[in-house]
N, C-alpha and C. Protein backbone atom coordinates (compact mmCIF):
# COMPACT_ATOMS: atom_id res chain seq x y z
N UNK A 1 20.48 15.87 17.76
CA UNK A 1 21.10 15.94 16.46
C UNK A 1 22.12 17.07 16.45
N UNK A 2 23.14 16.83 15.49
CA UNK A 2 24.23 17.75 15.39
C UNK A 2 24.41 18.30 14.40
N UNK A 3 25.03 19.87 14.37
CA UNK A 3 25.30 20.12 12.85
C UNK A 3 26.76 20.71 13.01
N UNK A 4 27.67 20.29 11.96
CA UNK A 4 28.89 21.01 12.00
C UNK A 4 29.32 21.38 10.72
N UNK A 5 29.94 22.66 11.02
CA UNK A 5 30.35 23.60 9.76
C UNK A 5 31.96 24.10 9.97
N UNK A 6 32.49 24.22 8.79
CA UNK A 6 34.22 24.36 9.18
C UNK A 6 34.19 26.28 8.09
N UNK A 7 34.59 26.92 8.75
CA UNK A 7 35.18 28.68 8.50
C UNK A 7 36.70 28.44 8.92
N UNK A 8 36.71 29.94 8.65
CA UNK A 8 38.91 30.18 8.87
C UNK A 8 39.34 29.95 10.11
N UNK A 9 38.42 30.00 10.82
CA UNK A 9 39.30 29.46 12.38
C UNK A 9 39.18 27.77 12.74
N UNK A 10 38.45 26.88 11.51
CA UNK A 10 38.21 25.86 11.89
C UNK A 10 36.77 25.31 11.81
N UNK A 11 36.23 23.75 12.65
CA UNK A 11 35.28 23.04 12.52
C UNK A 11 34.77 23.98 13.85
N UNK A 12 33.44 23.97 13.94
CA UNK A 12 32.41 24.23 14.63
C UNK A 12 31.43 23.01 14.58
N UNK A 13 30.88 23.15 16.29
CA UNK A 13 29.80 21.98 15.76
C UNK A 13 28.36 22.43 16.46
N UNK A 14 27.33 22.11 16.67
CA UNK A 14 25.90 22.85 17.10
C UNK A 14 24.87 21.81 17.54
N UNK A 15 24.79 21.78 18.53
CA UNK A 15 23.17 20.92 18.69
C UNK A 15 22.16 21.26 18.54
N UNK A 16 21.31 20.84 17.50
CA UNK A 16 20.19 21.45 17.07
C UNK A 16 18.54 20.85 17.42
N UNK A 17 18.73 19.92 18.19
CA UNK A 17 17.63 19.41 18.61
C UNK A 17 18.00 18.23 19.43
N UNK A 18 17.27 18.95 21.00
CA UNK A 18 17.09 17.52 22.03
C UNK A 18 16.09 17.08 22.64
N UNK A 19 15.44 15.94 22.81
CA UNK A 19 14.38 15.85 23.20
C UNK A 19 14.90 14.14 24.44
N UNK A 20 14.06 13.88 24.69
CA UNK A 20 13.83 13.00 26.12
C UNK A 20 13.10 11.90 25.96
N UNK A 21 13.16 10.75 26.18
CA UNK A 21 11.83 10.11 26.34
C UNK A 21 11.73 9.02 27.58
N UNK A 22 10.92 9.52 28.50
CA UNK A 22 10.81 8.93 30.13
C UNK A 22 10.43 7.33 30.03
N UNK A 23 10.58 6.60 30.24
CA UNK A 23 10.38 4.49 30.16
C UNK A 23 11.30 3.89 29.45
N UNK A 24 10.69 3.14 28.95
CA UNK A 24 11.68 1.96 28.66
C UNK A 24 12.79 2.74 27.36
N UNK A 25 13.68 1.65 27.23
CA UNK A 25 13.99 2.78 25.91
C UNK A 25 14.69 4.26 26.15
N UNK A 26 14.64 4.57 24.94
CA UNK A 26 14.89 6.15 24.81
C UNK A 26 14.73 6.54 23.83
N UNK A 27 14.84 7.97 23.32
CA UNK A 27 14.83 9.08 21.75
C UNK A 27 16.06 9.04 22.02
N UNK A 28 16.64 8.79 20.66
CA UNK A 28 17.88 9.19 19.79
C UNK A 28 17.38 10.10 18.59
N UNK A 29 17.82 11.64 18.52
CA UNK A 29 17.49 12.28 17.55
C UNK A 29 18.54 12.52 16.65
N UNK A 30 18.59 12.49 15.15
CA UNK A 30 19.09 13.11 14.58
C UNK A 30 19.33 11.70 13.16
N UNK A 31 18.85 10.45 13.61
CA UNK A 31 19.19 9.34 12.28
C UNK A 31 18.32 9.69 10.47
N UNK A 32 18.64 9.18 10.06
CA UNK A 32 18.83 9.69 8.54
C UNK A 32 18.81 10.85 8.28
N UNK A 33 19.78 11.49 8.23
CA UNK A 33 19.48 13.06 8.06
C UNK A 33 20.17 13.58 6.79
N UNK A 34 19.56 14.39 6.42
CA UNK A 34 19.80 15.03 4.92
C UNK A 34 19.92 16.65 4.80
N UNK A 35 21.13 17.21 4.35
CA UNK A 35 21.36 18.60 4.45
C UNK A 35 20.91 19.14 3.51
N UNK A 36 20.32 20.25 3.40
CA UNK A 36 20.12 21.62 2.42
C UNK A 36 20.39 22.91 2.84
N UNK A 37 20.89 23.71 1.47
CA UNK A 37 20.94 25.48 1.72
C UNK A 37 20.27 25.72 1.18
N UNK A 38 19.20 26.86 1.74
CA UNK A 38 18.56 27.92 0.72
C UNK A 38 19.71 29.29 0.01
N UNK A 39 19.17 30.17 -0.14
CA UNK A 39 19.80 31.32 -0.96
C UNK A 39 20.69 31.97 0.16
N UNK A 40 20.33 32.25 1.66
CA UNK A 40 20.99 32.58 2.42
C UNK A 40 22.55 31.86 3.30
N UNK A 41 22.64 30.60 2.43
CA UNK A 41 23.26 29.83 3.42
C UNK A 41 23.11 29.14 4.23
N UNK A 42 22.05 29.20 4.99
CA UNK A 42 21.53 28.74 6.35
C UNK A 42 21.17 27.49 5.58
N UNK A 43 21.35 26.08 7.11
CA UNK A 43 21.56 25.00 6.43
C UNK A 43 20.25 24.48 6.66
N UNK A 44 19.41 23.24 5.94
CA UNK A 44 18.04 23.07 6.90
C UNK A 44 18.33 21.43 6.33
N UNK A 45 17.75 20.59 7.33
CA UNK A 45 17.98 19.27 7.86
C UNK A 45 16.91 18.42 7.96
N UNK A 46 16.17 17.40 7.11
CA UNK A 46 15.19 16.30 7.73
C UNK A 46 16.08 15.19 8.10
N UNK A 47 15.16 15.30 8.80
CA UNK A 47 15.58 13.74 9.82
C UNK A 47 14.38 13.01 10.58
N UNK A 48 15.13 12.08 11.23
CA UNK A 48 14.20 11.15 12.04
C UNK A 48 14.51 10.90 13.60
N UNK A 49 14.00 11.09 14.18
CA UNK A 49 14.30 10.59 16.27
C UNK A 49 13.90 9.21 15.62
N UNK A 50 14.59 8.55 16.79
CA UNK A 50 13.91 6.99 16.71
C UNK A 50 13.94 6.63 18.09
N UNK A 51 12.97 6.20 18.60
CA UNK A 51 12.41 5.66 19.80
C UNK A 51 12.42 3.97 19.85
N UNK A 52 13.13 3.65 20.74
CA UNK A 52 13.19 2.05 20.78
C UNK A 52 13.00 2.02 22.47
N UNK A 53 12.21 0.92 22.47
CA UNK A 53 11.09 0.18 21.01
C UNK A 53 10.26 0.98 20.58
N UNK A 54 9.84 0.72 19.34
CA UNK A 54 9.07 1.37 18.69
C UNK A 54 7.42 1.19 19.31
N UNK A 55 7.06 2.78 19.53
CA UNK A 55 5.71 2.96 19.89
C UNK A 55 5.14 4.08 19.18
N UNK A 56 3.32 3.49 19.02
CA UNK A 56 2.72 4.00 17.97
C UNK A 56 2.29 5.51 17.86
N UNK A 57 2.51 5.98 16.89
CA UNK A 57 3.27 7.28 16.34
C UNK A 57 3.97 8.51 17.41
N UNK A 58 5.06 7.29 17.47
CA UNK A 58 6.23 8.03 17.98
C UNK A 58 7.36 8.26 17.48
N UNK A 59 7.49 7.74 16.29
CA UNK A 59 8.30 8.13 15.36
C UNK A 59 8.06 9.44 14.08
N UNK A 60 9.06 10.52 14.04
CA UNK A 60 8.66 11.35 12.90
C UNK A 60 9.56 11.74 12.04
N UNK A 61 8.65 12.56 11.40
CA UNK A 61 9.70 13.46 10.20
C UNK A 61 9.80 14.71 10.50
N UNK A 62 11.44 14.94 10.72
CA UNK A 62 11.25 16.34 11.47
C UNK A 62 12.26 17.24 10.88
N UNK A 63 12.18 18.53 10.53
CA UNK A 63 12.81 19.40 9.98
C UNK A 63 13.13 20.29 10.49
N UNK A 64 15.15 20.48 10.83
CA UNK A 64 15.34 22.12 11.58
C UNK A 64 16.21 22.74 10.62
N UNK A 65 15.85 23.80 10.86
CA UNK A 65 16.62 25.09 9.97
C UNK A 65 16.91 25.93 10.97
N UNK A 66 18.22 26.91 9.93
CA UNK A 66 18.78 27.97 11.19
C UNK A 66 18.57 29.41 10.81
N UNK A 67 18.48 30.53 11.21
CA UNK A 67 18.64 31.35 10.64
C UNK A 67 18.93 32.30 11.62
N UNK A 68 18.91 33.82 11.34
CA UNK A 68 19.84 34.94 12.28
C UNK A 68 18.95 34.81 13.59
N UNK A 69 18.08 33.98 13.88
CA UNK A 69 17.91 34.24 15.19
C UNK A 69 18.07 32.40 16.35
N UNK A 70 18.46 31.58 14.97
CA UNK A 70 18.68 30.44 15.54
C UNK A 70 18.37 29.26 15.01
N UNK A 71 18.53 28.45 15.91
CA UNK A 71 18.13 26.95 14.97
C UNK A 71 16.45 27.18 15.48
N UNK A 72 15.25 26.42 14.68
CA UNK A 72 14.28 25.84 14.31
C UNK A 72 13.87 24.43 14.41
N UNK A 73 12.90 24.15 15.09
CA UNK A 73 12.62 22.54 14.67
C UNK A 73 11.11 22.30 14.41
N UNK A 74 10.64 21.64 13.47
CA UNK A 74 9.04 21.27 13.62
C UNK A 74 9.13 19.82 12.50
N UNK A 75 7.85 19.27 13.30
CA UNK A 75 7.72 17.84 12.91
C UNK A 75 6.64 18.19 12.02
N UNK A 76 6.76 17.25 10.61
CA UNK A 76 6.20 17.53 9.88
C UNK A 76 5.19 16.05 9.82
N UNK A 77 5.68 14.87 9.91
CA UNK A 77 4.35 13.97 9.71
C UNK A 77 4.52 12.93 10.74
N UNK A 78 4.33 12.51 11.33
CA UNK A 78 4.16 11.11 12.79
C UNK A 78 3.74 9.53 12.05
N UNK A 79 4.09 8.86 13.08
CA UNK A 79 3.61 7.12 12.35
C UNK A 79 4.71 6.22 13.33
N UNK A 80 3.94 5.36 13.47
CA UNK A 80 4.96 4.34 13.38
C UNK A 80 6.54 4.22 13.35
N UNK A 81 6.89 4.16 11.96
CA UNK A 81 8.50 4.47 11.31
C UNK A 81 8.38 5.72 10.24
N UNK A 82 8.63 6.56 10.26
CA UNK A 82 8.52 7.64 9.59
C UNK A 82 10.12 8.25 9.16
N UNK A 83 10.22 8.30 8.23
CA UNK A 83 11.42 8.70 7.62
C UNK A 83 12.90 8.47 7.87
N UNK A 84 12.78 6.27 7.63
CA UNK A 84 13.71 6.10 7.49
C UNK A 84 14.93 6.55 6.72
N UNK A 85 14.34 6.63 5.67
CA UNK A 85 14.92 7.50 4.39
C UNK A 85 14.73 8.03 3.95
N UNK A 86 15.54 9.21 4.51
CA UNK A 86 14.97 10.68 4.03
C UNK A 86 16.18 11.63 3.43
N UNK A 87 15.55 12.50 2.02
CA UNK A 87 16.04 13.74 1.18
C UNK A 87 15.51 14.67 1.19
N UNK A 88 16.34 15.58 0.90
CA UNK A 88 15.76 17.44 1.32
C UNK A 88 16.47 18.01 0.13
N UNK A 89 15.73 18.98 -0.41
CA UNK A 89 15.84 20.19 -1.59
C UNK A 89 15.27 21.50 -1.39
N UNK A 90 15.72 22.50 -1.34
CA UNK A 90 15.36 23.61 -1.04
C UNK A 90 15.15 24.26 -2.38
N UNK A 91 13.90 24.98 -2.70
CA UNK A 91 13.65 26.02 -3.85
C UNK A 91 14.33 26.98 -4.01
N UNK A 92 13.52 27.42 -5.34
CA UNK A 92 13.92 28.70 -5.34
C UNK A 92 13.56 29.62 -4.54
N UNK A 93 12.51 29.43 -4.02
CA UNK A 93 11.93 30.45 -2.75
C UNK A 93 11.95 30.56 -1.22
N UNK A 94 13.13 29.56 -1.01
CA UNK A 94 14.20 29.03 0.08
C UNK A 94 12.80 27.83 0.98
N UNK A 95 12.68 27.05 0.12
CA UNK A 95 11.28 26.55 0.89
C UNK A 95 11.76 24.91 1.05
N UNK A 96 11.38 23.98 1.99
CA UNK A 96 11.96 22.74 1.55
C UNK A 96 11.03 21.88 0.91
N UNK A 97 11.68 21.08 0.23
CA UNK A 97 10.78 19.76 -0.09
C UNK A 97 11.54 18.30 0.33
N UNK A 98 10.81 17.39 0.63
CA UNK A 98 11.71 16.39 1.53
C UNK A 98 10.39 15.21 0.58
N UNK A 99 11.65 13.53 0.65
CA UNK A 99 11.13 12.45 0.21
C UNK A 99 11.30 11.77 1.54
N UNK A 100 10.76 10.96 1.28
CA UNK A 100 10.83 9.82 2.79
C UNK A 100 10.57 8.57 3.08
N UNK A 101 10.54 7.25 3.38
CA UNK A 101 9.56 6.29 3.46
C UNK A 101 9.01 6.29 4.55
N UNK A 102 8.13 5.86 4.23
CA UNK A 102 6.95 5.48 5.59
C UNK A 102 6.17 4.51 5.91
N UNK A 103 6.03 3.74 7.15
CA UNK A 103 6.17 2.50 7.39
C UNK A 103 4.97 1.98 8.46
N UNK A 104 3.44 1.63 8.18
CA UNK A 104 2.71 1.18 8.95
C UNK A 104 2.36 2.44 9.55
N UNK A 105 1.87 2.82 9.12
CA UNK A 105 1.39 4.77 9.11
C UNK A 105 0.03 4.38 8.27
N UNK A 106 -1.27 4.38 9.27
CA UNK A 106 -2.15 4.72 8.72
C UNK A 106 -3.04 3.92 7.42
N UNK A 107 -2.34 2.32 8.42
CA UNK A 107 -2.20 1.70 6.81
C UNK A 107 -1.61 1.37 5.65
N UNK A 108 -0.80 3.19 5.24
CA UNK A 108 0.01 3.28 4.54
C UNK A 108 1.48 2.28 5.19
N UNK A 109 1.72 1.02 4.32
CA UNK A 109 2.99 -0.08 4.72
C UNK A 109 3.97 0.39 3.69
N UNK A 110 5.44 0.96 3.97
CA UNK A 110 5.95 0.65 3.71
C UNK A 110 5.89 1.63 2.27
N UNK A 111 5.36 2.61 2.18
CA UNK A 111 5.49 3.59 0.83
C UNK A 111 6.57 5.37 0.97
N UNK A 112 6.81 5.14 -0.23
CA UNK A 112 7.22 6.68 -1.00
C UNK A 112 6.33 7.53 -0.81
N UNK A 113 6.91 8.73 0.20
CA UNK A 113 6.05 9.84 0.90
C UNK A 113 7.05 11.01 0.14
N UNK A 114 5.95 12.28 -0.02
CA UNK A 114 6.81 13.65 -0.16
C UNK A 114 6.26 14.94 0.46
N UNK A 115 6.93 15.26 0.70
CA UNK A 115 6.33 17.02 1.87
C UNK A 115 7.00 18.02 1.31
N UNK A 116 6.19 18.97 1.01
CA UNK A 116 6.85 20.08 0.58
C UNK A 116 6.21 21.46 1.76
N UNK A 117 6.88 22.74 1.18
CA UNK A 117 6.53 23.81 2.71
C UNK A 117 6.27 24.97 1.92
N UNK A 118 4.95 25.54 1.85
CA UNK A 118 4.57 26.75 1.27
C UNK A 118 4.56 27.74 2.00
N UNK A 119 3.98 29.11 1.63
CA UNK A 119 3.28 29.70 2.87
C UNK A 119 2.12 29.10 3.55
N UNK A 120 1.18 28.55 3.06
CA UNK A 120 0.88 28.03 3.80
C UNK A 120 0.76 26.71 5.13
N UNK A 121 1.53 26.27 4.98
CA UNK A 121 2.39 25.11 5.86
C UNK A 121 2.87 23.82 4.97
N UNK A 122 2.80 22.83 5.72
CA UNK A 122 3.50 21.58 5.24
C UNK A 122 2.42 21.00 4.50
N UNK A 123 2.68 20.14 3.24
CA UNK A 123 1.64 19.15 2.37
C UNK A 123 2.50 18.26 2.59
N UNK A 124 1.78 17.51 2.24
CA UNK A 124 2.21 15.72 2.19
C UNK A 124 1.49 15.02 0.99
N UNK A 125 2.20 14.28 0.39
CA UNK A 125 2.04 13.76 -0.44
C UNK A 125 2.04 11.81 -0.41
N UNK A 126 1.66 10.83 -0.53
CA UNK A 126 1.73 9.41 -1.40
C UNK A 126 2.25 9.59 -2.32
N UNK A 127 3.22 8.82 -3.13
CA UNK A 127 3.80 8.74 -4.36
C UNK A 127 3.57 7.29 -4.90
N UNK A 128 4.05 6.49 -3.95
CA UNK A 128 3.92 5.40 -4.59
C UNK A 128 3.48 4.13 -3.54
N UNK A 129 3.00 3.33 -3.55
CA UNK A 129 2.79 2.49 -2.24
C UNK A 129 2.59 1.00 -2.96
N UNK A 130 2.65 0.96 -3.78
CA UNK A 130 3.04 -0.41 -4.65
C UNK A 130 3.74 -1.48 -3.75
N UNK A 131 3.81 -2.06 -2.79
CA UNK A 131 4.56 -2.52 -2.10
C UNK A 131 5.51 -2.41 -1.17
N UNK A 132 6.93 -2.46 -1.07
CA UNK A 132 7.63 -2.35 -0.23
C UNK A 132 8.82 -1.32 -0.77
N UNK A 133 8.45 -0.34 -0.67
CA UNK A 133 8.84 0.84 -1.76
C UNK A 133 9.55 1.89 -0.93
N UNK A 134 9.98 2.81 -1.32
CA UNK A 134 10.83 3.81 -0.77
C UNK A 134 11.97 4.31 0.00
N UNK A 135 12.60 3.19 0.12
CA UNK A 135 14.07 3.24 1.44
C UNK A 135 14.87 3.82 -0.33
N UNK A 136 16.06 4.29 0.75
CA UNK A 136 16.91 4.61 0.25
C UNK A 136 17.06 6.30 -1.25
N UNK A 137 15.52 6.62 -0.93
CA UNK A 137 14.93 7.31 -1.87
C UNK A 137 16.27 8.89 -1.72
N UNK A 138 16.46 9.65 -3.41
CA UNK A 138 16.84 10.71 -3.47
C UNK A 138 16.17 12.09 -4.13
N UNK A 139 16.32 13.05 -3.74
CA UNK A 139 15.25 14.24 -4.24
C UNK A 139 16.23 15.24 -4.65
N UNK A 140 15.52 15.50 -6.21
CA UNK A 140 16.39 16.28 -6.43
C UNK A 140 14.67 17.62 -7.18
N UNK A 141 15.36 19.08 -7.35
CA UNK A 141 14.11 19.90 -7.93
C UNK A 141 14.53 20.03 -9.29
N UNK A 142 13.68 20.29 -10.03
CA UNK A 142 14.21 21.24 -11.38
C UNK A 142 14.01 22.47 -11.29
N UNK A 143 14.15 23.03 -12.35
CA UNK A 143 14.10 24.76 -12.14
C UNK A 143 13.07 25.32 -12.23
N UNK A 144 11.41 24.36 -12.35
CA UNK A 144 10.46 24.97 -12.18
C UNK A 144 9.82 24.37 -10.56
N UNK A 145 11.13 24.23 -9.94
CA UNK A 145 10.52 23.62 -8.61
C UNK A 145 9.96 22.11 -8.39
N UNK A 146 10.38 21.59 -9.61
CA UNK A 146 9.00 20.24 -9.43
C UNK A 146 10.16 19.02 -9.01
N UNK A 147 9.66 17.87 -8.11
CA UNK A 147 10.83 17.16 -7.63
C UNK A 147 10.63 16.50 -8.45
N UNK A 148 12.12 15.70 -8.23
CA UNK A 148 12.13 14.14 -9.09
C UNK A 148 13.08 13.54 -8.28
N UNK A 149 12.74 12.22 -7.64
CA UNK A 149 13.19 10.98 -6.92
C UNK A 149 13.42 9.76 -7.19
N UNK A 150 14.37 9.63 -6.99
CA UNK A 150 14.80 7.89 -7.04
C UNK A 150 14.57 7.50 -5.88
N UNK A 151 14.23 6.05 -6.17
CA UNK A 151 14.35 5.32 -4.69
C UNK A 151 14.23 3.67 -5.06
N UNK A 152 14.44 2.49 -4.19
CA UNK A 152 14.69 1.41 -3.97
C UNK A 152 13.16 0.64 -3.94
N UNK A 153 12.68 -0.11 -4.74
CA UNK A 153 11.75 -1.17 -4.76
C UNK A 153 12.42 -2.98 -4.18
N UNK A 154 12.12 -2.51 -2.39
CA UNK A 154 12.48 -3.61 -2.20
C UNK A 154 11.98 -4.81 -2.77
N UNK A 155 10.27 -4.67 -3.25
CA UNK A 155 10.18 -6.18 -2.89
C UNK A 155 10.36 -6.81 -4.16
N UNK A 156 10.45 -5.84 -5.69
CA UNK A 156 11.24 -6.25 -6.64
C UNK A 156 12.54 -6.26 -7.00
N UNK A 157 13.67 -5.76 -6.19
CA UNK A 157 14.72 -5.69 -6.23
C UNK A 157 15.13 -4.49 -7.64
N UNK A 158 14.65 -3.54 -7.35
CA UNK A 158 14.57 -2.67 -8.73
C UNK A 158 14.72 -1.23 -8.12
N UNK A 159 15.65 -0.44 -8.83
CA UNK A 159 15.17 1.06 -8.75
C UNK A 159 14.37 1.71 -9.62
N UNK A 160 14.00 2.72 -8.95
CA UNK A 160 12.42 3.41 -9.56
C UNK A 160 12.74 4.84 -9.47
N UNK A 161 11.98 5.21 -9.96
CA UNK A 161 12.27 7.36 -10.35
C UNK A 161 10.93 7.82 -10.42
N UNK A 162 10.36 8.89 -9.80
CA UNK A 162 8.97 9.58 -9.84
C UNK A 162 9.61 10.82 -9.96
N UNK A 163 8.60 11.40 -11.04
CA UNK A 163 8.93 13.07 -10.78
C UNK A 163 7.12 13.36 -11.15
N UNK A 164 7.16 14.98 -10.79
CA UNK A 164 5.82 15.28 -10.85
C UNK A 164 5.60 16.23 -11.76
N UNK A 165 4.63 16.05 -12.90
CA UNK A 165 4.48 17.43 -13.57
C UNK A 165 2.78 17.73 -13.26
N UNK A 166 2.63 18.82 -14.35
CA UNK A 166 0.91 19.31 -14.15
C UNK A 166 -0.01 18.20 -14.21
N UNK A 167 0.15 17.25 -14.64
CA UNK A 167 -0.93 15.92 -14.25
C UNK A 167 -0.21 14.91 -13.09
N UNK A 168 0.26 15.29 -12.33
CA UNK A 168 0.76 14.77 -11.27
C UNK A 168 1.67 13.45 -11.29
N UNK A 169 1.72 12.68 -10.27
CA UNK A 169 3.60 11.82 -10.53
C UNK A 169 3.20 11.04 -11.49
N UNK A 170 4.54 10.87 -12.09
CA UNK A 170 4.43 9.91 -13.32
C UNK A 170 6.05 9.24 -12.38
N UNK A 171 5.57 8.05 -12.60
CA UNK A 171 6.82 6.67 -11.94
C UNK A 171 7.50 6.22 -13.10
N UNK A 172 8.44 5.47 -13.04
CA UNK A 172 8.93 4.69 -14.07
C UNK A 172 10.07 3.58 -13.36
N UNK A 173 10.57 1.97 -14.15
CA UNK A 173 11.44 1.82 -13.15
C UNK A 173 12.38 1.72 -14.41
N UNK A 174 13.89 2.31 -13.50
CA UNK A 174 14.98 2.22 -14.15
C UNK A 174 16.01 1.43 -14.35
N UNK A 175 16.02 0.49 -13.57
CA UNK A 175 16.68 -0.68 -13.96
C UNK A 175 16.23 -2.17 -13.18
N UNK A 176 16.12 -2.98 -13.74
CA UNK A 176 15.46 -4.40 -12.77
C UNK A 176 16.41 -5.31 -13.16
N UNK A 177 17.72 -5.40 -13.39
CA UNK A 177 18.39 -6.55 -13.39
C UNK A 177 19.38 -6.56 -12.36
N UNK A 178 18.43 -8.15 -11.78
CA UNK A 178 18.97 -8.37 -10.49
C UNK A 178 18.72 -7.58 -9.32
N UNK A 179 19.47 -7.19 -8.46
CA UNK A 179 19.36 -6.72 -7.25
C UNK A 179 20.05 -5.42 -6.96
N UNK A 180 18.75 -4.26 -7.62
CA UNK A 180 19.63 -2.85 -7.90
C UNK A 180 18.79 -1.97 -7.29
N UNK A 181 19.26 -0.71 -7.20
CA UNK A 181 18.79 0.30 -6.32
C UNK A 181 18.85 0.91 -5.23
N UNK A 182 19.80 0.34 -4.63
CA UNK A 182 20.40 0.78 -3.45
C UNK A 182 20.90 1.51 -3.26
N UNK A 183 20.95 2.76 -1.92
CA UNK A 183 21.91 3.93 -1.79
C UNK A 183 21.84 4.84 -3.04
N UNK A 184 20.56 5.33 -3.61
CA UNK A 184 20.52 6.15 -4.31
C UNK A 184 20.60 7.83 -4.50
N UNK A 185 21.26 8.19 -5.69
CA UNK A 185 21.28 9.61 -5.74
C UNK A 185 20.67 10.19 -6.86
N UNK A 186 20.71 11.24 -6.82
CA UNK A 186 20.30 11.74 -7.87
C UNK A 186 20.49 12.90 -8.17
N UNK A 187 20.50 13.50 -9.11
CA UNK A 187 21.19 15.28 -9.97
C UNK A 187 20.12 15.10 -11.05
N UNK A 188 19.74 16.29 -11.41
CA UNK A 188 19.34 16.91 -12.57
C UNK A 188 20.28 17.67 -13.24
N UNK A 189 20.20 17.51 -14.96
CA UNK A 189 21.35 18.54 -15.65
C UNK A 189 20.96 19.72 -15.99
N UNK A 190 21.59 20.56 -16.74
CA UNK A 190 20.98 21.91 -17.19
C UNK A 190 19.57 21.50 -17.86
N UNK A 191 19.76 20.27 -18.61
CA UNK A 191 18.56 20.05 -19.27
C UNK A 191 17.03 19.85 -19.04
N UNK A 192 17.89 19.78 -17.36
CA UNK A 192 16.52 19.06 -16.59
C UNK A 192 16.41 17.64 -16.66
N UNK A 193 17.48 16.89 -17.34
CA UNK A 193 17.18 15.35 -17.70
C UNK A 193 18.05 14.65 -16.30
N UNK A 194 17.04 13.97 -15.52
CA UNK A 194 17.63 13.08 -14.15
C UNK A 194 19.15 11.87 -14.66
N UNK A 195 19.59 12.18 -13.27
CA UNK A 195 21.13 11.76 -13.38
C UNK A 195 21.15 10.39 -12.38
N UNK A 196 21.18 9.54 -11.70
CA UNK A 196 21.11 8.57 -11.15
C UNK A 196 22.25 7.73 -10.39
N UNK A 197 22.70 7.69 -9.85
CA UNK A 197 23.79 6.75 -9.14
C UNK A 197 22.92 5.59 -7.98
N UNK A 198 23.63 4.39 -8.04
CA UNK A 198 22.76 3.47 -7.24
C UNK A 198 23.61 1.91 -7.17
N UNK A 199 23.53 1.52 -6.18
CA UNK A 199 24.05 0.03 -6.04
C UNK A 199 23.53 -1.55 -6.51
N UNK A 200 24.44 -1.50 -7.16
CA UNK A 200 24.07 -3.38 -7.67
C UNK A 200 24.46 -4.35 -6.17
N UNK A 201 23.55 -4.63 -5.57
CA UNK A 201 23.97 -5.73 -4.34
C UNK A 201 23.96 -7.07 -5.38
N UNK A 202 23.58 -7.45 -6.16
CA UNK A 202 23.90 -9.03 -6.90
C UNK A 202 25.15 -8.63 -7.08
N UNK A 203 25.91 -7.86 -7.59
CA UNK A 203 27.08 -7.89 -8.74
C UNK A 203 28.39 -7.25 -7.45
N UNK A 204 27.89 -6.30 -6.06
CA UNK A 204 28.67 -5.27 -5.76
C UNK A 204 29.04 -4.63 -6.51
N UNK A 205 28.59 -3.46 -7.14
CA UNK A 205 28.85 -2.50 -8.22
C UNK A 205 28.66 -1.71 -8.35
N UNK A 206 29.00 -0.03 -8.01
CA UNK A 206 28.27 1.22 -8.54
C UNK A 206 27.71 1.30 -9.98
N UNK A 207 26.24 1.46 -10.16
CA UNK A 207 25.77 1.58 -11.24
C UNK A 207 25.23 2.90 -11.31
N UNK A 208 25.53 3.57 -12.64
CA UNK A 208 24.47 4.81 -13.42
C UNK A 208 24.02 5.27 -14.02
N UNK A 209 23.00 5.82 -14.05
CA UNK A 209 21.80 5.60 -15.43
C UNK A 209 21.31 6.95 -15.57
N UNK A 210 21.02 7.59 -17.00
CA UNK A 210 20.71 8.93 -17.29
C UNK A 210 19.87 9.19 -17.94
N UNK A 211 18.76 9.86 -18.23
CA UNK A 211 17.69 9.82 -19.21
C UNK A 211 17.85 10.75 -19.91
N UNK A 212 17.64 10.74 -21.24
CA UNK A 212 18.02 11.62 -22.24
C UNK A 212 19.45 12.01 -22.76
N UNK A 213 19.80 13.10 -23.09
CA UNK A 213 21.28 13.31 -23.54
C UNK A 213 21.56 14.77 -23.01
């Protein structure tokens, strides 16, 4: 995987993680990848290696960050297909939190995963596993740290939004007409009220949807 950054003399670029894989096939590292800064600047990255063909849990979710003594890498959860689609948000306490789908992991087919990084290491979370749920998912924090995500309900053709408060995720879906949800984003406002961007495949159409005022 690569990271590149442009200063006054120009683009720079960095390899931040290589790995190998001996038989059939090979690792390609660095597919769906999603950038964040904490407070320092330093950039930090989930992503996914993908191993073809796919062998069992050889696929992950893996997170590098850089800082004054270098780039970082550690895998945070294994499976099958693990973080086709993946988002990253960094706190206030320069910490990450990442959304993901995950795919024939444990059983778990095909659901809305979330990891966040304390002092004490990585959690993982289920969000939603209702079906064929989570591609295309976006993470955004509010200002008390708590995420809120959009993401793509394939097998209803619908986008969906989870955020988490003190009684834990509350889901909702945000639009079901026709064939929506695709390539999603998401922002929070000062208000804290989620901001939404997402694709109509029936219509070809950027669509966006806002809760509250």
């Amino acid at each position: 995987m690569k990271y590149a950054y442009k200063d006054t003399t120009g683009w720079h670029t960095e390899t931040t993680d290589i790995e190998g894989y001996s038989g059939m096939g090979g690792l390609s590292d660095g597919r769906c990848a999603s950038l964040g800064f904490d407070s320092n600047n330093n950039p930090h990255i989930g992503y996914m290696p993908y191993l073809y063909p796919p062998l069992e849990d050889a696929q992950y979710l893996k997170h590098a960050y850089k800082d004054s003594s270098g780039w970082h890498v550690e895998t945070i959860d294994s499976g099958r297909t693990i973080g086709i689609s993946t988002s990253i948000s960094i706190d206030s306490t320069d910490m990450p939190h990442l959304s993901y789908h995950a795919s024939d992991q444990y059983n778990e087919k095909n659901c809305l995963k979330y990891t966040y990084k304390d002092s004490s290491g990585w959690h993982i979370e289920t969000i939603d596993r209702s079906g064929d749920v989570g591609r295309y998912n976006a993470i955004a924090l509010d200002s008390q740290d708590m995420p809120h995500i959009s993401y793509y309900d394939s097998e209803n053709k619908e986008i969906k939004y989870a955020y988490k408060t003190s009684f834990g995720w509350q889901i909702q879906t945000v639009d079901s007409n026709e064939d929506v949800g695709l390539y999603t984003a998401i922002a929070l406002d000062s208000k804290g009220n989620p901001h939404i961007s997402y694709y109509d495949a029936t219509n070809n159409d950027l669509k966006y949807a806002c809760l509250g005022n």
